[in-house]
Structure formats: structure tokens, C-alpha cells
N, C-alpha and C. Protein backbone atom coordinates (compact mmCIF):
# COMPACT_ATOMS: atom_id res chain seq x y z
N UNK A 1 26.35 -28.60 -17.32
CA UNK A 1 25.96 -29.17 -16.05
C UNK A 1 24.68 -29.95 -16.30
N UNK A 2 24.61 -31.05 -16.04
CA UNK A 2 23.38 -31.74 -16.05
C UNK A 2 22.14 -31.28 -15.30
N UNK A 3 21.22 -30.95 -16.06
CA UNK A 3 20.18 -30.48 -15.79
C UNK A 3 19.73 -29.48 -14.30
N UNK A 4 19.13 -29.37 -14.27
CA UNK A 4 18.37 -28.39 -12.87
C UNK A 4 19.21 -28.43 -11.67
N UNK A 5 19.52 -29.88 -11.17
CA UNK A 5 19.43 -29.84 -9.87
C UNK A 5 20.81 -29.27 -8.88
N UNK A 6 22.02 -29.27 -10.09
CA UNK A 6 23.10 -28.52 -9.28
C UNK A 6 22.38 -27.38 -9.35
N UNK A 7 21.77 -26.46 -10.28
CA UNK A 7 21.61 -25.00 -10.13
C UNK A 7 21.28 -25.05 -8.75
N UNK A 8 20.52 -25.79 -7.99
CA UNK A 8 19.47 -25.52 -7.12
C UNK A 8 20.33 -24.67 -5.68
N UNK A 9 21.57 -25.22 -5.64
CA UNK A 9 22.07 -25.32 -4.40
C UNK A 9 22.83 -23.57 -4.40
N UNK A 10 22.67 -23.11 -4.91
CA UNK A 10 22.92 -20.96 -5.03
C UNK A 10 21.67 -20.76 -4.65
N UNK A 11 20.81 -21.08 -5.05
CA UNK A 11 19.56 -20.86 -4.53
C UNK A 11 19.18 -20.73 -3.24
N UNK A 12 19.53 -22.39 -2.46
CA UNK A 12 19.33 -22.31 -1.24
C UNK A 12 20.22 -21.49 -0.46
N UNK A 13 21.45 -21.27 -1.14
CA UNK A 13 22.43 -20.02 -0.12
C UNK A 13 21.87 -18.71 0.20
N UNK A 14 20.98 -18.19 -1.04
CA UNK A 14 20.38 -16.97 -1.10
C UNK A 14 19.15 -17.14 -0.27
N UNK A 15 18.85 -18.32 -0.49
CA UNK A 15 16.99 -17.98 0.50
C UNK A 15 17.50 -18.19 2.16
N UNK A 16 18.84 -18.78 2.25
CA UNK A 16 19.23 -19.16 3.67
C UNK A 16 19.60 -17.92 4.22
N UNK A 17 20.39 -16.44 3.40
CA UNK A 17 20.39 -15.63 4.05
C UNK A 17 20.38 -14.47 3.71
N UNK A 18 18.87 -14.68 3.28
CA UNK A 18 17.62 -13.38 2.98
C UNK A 18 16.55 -14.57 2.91
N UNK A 19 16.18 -15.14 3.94
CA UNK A 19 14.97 -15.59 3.63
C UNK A 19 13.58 -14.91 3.37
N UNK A 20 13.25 -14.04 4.32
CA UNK A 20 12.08 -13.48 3.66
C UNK A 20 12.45 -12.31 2.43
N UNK A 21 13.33 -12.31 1.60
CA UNK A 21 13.43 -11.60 0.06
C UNK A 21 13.63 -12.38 -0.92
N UNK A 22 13.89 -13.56 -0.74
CA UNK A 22 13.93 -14.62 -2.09
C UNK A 22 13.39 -15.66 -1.76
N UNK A 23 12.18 -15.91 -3.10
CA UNK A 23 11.60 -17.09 -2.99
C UNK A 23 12.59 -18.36 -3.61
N UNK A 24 12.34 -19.17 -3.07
CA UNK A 24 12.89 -20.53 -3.58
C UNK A 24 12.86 -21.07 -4.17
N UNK A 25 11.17 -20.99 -4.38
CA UNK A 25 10.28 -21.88 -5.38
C UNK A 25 10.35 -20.92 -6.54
N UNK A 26 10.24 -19.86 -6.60
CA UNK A 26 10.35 -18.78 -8.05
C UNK A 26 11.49 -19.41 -8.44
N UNK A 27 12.85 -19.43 -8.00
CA UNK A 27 14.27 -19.97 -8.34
C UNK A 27 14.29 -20.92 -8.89
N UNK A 28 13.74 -22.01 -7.98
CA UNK A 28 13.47 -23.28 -8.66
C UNK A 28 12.85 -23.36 -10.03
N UNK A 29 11.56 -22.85 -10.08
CA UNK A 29 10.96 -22.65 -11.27
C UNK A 29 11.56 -22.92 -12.51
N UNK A 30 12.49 -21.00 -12.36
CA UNK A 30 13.12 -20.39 -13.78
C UNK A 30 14.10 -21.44 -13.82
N UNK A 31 15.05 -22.06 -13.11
CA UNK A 31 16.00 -23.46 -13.31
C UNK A 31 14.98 -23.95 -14.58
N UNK A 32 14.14 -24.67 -13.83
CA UNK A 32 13.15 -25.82 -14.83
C UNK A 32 12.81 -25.18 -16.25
N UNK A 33 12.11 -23.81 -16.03
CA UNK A 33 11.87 -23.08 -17.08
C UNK A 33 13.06 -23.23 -18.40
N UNK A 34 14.18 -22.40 -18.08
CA UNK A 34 15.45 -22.71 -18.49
C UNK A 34 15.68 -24.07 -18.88
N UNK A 35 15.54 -24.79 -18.29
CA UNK A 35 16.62 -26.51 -19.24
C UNK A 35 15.23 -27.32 -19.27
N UNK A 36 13.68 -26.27 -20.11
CA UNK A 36 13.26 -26.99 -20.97
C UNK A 36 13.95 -27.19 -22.40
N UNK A 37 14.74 -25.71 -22.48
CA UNK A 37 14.93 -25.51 -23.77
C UNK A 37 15.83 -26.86 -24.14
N UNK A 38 16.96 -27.36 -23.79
CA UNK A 38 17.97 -27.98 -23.86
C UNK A 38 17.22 -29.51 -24.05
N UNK A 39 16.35 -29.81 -22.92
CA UNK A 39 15.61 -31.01 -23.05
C UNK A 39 14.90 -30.87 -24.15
N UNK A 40 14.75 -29.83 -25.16
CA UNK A 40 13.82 -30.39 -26.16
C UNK A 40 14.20 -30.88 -27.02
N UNK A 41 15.64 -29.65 -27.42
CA UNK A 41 16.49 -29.97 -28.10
C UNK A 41 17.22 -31.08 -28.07
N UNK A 42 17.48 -31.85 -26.97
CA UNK A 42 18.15 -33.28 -27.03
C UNK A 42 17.27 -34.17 -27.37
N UNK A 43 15.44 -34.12 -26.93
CA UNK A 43 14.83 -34.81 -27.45
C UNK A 43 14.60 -34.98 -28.88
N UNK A 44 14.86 -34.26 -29.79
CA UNK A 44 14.85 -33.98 -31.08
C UNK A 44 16.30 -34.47 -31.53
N UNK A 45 17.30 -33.89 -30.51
CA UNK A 45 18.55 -34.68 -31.11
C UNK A 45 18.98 -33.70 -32.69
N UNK A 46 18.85 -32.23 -31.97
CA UNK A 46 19.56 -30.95 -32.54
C UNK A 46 20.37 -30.34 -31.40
N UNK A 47 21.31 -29.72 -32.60
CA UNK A 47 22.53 -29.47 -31.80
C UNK A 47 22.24 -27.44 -32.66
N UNK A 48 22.88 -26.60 -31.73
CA UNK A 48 23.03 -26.48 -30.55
C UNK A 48 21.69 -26.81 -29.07
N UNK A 49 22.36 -27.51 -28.13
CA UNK A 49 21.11 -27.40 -27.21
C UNK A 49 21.28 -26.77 -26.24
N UNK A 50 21.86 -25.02 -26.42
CA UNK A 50 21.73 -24.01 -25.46
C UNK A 50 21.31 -22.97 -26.69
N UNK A 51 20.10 -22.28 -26.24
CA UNK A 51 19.77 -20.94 -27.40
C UNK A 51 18.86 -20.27 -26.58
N UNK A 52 17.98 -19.44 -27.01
CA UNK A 52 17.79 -18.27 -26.63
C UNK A 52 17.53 -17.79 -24.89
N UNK A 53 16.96 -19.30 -24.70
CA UNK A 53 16.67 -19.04 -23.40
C UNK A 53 18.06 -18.57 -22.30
N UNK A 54 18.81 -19.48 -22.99
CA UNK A 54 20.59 -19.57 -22.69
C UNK A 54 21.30 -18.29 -22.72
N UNK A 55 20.35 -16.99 -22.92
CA UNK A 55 21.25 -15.64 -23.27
C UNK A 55 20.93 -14.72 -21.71
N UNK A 56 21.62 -13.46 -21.73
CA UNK A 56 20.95 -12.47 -20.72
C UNK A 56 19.50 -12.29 -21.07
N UNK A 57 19.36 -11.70 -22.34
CA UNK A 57 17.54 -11.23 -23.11
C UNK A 57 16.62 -12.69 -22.37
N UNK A 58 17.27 -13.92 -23.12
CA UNK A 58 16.53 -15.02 -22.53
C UNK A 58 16.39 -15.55 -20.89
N UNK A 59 16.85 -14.62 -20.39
CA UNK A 59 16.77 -15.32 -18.68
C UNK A 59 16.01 -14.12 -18.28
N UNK A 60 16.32 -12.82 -18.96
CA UNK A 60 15.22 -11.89 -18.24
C UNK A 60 13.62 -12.12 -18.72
N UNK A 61 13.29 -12.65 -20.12
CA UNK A 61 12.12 -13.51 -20.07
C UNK A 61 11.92 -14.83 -19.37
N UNK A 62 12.61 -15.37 -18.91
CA UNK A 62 12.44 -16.42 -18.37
C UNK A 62 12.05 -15.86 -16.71
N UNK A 63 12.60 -15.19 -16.37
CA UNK A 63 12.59 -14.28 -14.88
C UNK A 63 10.93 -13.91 -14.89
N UNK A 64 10.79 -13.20 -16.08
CA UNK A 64 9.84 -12.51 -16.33
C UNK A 64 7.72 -13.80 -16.05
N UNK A 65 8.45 -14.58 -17.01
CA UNK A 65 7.57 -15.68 -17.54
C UNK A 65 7.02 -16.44 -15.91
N UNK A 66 8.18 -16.54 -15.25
CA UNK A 66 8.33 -17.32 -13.75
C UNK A 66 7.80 -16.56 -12.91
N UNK A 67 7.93 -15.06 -12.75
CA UNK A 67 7.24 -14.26 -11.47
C UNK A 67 5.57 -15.14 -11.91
N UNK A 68 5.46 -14.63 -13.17
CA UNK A 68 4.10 -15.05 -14.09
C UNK A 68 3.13 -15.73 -13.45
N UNK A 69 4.05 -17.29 -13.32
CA UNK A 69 3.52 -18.63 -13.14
C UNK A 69 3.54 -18.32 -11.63
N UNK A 70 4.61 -17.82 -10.66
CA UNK A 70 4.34 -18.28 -9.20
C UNK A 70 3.10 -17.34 -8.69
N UNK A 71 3.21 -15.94 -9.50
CA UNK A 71 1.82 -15.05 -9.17
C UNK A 71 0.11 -16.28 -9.13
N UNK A 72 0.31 -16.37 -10.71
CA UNK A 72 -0.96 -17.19 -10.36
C UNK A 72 -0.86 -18.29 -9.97
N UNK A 73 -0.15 -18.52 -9.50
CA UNK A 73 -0.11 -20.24 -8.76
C UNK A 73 -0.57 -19.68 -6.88
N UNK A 74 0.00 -18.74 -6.65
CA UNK A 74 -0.67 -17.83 -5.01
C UNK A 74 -1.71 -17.52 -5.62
N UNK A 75 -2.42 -16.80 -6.33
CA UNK A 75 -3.71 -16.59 -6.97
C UNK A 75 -4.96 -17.63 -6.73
N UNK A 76 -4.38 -18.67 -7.33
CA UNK A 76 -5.18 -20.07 -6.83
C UNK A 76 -4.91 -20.40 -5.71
N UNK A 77 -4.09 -20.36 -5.46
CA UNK A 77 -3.97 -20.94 -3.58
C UNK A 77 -4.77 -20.27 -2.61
N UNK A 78 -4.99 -19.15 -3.11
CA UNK A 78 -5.46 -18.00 -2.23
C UNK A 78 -7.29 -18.38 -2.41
N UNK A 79 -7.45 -18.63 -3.49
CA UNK A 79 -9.17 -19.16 -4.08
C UNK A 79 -9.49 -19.82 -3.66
N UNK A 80 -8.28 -20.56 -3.09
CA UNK A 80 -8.77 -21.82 -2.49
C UNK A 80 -9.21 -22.09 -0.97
N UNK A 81 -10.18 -22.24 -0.83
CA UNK A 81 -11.01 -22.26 0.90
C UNK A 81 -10.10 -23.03 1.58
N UNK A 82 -9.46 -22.59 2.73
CA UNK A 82 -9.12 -23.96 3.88
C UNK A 82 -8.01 -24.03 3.61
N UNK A 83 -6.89 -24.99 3.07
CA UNK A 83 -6.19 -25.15 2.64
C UNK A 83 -4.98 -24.13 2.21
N UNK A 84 -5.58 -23.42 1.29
CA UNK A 84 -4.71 -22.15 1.29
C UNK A 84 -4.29 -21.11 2.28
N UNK A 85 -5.87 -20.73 2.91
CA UNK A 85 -5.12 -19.69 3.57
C UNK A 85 -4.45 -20.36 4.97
N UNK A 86 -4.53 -21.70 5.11
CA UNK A 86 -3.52 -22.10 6.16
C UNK A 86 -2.06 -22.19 5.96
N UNK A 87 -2.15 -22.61 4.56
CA UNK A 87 -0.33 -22.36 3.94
C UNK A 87 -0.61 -21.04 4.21
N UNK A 88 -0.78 -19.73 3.60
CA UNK A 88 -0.44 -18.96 3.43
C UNK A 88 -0.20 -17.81 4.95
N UNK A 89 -1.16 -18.78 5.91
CA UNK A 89 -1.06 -18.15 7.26
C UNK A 89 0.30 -18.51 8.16
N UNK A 90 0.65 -19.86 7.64
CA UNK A 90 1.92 -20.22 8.22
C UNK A 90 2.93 -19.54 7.41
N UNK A 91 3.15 -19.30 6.27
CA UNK A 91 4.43 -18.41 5.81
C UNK A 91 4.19 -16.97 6.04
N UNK A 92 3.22 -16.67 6.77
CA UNK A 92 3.56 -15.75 7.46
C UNK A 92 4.34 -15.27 8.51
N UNK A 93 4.08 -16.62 9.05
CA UNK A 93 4.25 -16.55 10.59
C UNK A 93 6.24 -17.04 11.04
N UNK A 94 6.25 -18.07 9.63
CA UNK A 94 7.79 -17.64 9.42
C UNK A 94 8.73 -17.42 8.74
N UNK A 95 9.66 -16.84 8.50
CA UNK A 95 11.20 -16.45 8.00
C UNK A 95 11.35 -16.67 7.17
N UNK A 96 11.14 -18.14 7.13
CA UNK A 96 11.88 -18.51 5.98
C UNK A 96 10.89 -19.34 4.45
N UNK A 97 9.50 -18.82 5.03
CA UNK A 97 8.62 -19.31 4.07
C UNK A 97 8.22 -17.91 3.67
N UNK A 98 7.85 -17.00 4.32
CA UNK A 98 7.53 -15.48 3.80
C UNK A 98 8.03 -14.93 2.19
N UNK A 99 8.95 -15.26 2.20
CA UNK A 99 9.39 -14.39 1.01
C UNK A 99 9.13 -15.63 -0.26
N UNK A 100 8.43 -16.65 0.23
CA UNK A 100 7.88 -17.43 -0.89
C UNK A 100 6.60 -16.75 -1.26
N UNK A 101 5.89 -16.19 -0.46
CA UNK A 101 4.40 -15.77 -1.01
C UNK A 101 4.51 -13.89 -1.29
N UNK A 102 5.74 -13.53 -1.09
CA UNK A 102 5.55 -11.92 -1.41
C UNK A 102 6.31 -11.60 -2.68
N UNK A 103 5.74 -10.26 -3.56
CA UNK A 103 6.07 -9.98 -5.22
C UNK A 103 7.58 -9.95 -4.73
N UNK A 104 8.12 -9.01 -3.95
CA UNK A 104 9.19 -8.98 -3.94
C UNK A 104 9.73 -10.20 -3.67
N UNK A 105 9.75 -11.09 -2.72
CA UNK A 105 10.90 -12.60 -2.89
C UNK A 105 10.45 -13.18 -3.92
N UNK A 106 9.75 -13.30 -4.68
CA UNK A 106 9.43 -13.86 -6.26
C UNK A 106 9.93 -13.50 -7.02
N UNK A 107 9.87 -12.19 -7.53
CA UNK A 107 10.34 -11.36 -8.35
C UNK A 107 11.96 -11.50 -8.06
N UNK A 108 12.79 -11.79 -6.75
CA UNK A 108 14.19 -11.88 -6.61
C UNK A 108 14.54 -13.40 -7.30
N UNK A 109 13.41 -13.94 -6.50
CA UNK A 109 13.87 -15.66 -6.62
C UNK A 109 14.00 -15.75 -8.19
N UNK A 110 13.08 -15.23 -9.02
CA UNK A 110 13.10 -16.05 -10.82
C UNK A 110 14.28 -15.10 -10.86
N UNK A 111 14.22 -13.91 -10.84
CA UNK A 111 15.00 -13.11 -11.46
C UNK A 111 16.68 -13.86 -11.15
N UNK A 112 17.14 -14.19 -10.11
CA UNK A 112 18.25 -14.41 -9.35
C UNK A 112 18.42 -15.63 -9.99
N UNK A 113 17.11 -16.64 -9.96
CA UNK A 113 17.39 -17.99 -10.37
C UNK A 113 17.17 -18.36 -12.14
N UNK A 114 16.86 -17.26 -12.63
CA UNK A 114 16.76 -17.18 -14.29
C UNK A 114 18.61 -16.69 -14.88
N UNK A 115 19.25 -15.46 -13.80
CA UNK A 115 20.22 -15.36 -14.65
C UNK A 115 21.49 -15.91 -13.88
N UNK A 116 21.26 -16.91 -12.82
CA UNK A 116 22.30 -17.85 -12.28
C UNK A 116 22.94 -18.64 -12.95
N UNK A 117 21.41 -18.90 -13.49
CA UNK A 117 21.65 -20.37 -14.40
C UNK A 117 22.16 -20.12 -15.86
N UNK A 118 22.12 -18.94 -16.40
CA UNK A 118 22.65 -18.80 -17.67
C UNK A 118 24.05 -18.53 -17.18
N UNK A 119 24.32 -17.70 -15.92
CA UNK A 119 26.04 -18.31 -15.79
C UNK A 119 26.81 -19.23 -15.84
N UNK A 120 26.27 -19.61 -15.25
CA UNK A 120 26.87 -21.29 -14.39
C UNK A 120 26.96 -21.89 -15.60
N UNK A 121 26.26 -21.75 -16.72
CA UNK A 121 25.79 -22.46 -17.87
C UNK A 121 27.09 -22.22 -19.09
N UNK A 122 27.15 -20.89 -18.93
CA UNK A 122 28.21 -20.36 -19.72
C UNK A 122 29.51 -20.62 -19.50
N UNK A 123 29.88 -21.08 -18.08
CA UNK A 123 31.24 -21.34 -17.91
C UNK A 123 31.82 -22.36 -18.71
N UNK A 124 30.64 -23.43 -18.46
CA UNK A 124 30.86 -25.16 -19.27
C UNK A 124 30.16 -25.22 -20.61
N UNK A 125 29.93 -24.71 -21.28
CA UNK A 125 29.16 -25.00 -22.59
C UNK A 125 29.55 -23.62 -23.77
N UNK A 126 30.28 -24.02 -25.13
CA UNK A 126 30.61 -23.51 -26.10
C UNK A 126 29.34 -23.04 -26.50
N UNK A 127 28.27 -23.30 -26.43
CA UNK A 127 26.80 -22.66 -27.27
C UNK A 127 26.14 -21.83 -25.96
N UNK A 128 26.58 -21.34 -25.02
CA UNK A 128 25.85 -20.65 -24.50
C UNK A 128 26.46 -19.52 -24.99
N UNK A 129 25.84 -18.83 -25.08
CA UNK A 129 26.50 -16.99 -26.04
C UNK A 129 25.51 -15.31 -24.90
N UNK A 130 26.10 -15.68 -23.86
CA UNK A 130 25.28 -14.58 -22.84
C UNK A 130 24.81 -13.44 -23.60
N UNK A 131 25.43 -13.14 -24.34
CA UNK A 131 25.25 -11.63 -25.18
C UNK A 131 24.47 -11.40 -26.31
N UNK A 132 23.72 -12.48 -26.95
CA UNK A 132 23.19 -12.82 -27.63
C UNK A 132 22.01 -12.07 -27.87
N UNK A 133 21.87 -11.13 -28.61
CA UNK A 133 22.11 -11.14 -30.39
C UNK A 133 23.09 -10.16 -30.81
N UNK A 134 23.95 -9.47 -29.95
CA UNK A 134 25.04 -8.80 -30.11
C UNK A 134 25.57 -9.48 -30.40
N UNK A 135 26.22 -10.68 -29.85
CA UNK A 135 28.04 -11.31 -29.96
C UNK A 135 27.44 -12.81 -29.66
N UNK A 136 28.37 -13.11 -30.16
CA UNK A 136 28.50 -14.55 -30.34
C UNK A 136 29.27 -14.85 -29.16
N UNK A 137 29.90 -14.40 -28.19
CA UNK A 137 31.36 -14.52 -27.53
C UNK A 137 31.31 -15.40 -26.17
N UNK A 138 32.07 -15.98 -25.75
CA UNK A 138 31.94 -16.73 -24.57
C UNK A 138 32.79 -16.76 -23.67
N UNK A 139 32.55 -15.47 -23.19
CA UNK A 139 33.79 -14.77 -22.09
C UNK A 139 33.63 -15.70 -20.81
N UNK A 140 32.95 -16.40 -20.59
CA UNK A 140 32.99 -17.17 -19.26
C UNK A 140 33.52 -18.97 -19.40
N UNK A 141 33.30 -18.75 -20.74
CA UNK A 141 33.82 -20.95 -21.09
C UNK A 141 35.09 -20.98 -20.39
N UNK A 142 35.07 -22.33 -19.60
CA UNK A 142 36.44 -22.48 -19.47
C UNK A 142 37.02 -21.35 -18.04
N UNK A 143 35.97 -20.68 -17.39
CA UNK A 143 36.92 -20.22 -16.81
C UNK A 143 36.95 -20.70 -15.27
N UNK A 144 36.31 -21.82 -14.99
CA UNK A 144 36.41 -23.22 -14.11
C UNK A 144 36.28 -23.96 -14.56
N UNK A 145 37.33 -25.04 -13.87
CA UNK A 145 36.52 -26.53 -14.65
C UNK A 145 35.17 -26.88 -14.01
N UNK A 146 34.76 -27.97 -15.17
CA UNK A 146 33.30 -28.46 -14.94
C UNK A 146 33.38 -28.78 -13.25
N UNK A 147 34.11 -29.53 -12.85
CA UNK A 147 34.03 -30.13 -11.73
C UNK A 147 33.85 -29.33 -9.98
N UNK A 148 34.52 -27.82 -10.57
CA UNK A 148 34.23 -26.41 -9.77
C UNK A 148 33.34 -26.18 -9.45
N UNK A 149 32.92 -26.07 -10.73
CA UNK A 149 31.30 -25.10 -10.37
C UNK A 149 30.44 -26.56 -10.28
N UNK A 150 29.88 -27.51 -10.15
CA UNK A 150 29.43 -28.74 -10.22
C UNK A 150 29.50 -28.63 -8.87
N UNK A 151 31.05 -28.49 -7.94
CA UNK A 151 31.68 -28.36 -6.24
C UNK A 151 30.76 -27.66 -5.59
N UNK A 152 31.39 -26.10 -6.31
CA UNK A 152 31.02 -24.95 -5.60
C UNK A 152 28.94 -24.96 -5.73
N UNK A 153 28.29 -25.88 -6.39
CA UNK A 153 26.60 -25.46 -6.38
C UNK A 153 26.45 -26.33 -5.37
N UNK A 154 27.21 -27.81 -5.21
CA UNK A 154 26.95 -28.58 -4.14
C UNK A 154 26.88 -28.33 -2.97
N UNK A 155 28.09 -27.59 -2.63
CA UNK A 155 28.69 -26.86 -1.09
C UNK A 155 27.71 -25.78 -0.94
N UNK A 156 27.34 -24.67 -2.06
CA UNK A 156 26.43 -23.58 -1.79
C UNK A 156 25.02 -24.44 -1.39
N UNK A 157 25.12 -25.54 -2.46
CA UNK A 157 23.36 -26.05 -1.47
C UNK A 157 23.33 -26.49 0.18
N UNK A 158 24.55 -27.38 0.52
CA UNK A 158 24.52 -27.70 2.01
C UNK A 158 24.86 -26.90 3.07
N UNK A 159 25.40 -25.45 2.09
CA UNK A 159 25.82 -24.73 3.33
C UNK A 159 24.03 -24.05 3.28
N UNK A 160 23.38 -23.76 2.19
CA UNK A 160 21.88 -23.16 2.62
C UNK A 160 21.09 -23.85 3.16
N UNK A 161 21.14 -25.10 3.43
CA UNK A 161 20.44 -25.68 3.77
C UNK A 161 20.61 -25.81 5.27
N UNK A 162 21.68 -25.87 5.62
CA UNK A 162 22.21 -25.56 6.83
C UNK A 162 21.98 -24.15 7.32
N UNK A 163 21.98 -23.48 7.04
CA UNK A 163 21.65 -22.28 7.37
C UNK A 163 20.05 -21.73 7.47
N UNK A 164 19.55 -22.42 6.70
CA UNK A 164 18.10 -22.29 6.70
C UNK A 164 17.24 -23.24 7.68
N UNK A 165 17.91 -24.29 8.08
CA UNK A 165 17.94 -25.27 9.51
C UNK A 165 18.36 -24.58 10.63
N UNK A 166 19.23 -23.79 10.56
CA UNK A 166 19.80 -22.96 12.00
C UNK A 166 18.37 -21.98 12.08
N UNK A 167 17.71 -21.19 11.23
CA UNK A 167 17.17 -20.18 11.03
C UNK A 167 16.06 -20.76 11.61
N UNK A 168 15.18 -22.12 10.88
CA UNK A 168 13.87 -22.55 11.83
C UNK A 168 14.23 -22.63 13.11
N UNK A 169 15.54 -23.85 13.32
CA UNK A 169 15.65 -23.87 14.67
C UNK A 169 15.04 -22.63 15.66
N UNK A 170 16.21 -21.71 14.89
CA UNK A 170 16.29 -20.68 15.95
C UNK A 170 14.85 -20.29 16.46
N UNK A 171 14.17 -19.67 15.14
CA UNK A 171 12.64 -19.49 15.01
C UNK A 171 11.47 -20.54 16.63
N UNK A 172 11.78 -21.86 15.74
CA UNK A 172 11.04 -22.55 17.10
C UNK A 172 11.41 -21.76 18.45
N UNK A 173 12.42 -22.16 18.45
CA UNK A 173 13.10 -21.34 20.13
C UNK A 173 12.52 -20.44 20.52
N UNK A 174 12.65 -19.56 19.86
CA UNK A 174 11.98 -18.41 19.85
C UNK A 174 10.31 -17.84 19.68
N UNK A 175 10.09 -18.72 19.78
CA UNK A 175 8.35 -18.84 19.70
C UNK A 175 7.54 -18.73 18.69
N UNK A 176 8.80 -18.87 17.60
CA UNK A 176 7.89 -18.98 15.99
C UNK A 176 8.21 -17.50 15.39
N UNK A 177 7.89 -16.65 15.59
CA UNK A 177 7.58 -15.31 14.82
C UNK A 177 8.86 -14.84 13.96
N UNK A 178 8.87 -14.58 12.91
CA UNK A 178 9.27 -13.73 11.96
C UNK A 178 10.65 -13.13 12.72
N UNK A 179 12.00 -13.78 12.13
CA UNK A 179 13.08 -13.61 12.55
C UNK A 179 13.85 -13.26 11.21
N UNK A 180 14.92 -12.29 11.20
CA UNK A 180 15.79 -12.39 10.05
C UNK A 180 16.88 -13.45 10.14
């Protein structure tokens, strides 16, 4: 799958309904995190360009690496006079930004969005090896076509996105506060 941006759209299905337990931006992240590896490797113009990161071991460091980065990235936000604690006062206040600033929707978002992407990855690509350093094996190649799962990340993004639009809506209506 070409790079990041189909992953994105599982993502938004999950933050659309559990918004305050999965961050978005953690998700997003581990995506990027993940298909540095591949971009380096094409920049170099070595083959295979799915490896370690491309395994289960490698997405739970990648999960791992991503809580990492979004911790201290709220860390600084938080240092920061004015600015911060007004972001951080408004994702309080709703639904569907909350679980961007708490360990737990972080910790879901990389984790969720570190070993999505080594699926999705494995269906279409002979060098992804999930099991890796056990087995070489690629129980998932082939078992949609490219054009499926390519479908099915598209449709999962517009249906979250839609759903996460019903959810503010609703929210405004409702006078703002913290809705599931």
C-alpha cells in the first residue's frame, strides 16, 4: 500500500467510536514511524523494503517508541504558557479530543496504529514476515486483493470521519461537555 495515508482511515473508525480511548495522533504517528523504514530503503534503492519494523517485535517497538514521542510532545505543550494549556483545556472539555492528551488513548492509539499497519502491510507485500525472527512465513499475502484493503481503509476513513462529525455535532447541541 502506498505509504501512510490509506493506513490512516482504521484509525479514524477507532477514534470515531471510542473517542476519548484512542488517540489519533499516537496512530498517526506509529503509521509515519513505520514507513520510515521502507522510505529509506527505497531511497537507497535496497530491496527488501519491509524489515524489522514490518514484524509483530517491530510494531510493538514502534508502539512503544510513539507513546515516547506523543508523551513528550504533551510534556512541552504543557511548559508551554498560554497556548498549551488552552489546547489542553479544550480537549478536555470534548469527546473527541480527550483521549488525544490521556496515557491511556496514546498508549491505544500507537499501539492499535503500530500493529494495524504491519497487517494491512502483510496482506500485499511478500517481505513482510509478521513472525519474524521465528518464521519467515506470510500467512496473510494474498489473502485480499490490493484493491480490498486499499477499499476497505478508504470506507473505514469516511465512515470515521463521519462519525466523529455526528459526535461534535451532537456535543455542540448539547452544550459542549464530554459525551461518549
Amino acid at each position: 500500500m502506498p505509504f501512510t495515508p490509506f493506513h490512516l482511515g482504521p484509525g479514524l473508525l477507532l477514534k470515531g467510536g471510542a473517542p476519548r480511548g484512542v488517540s489519533w495522533s499516537a496512530f498517526a504517528v506509529s503509521q509515519i514511524v513505520i514507513d520510515l523504514e521502507p522510505l529509506y530503503y527505497l531511497m537507497r534503492g535496497e530491496a527488501p523494503l519491509h524489515r524489522a519494523l514490518h514484524t509483530l517485535p517491530g510494531a510493538a517497538l514502534v508502539g512503544a517508541v510513539t507513546v515516547a514521542l506523543c508523551l513528550a510532545g504533551r510534556w512541552a505543550l504543557e511548559r508551554r504558557a498560554g497556548l498549551g494549556n488552552r489546547i489542553l483545556a479544550l480537549a478536555e472539555r470534548r469527546s473527541v479530543l480527550y483521549g488525544e492528551i490521556t496515557l491511556s488513548g496514546v498508549v491505544w492509539g500507537a499501539t492499535l496504529g503500530s500493529f494495524s499497519h504491519v497487517l494491512l502491510d502483510a496482506l500485499l507485500y511478500d517481505d513482510v514476515y509478521l513472525f519474524w525472527p521465528w518464521t519467515r512465513a506470510t500467512p496473510l499475502l494474498g489473502m485480499l486483493s490490493p484493491a480490498a484493503v486499499i477499499l476497505g481503509c478508504v470506507v473505514t476513513g469516511a465512515l470515521g470521519l463521519v462519525w466523529i462529525g455526528w459526535r461534535l455535532i451532537r456535543e455542540q447541541l448539547s452544550g459542549g461537555g464530554r459525551s461518549t
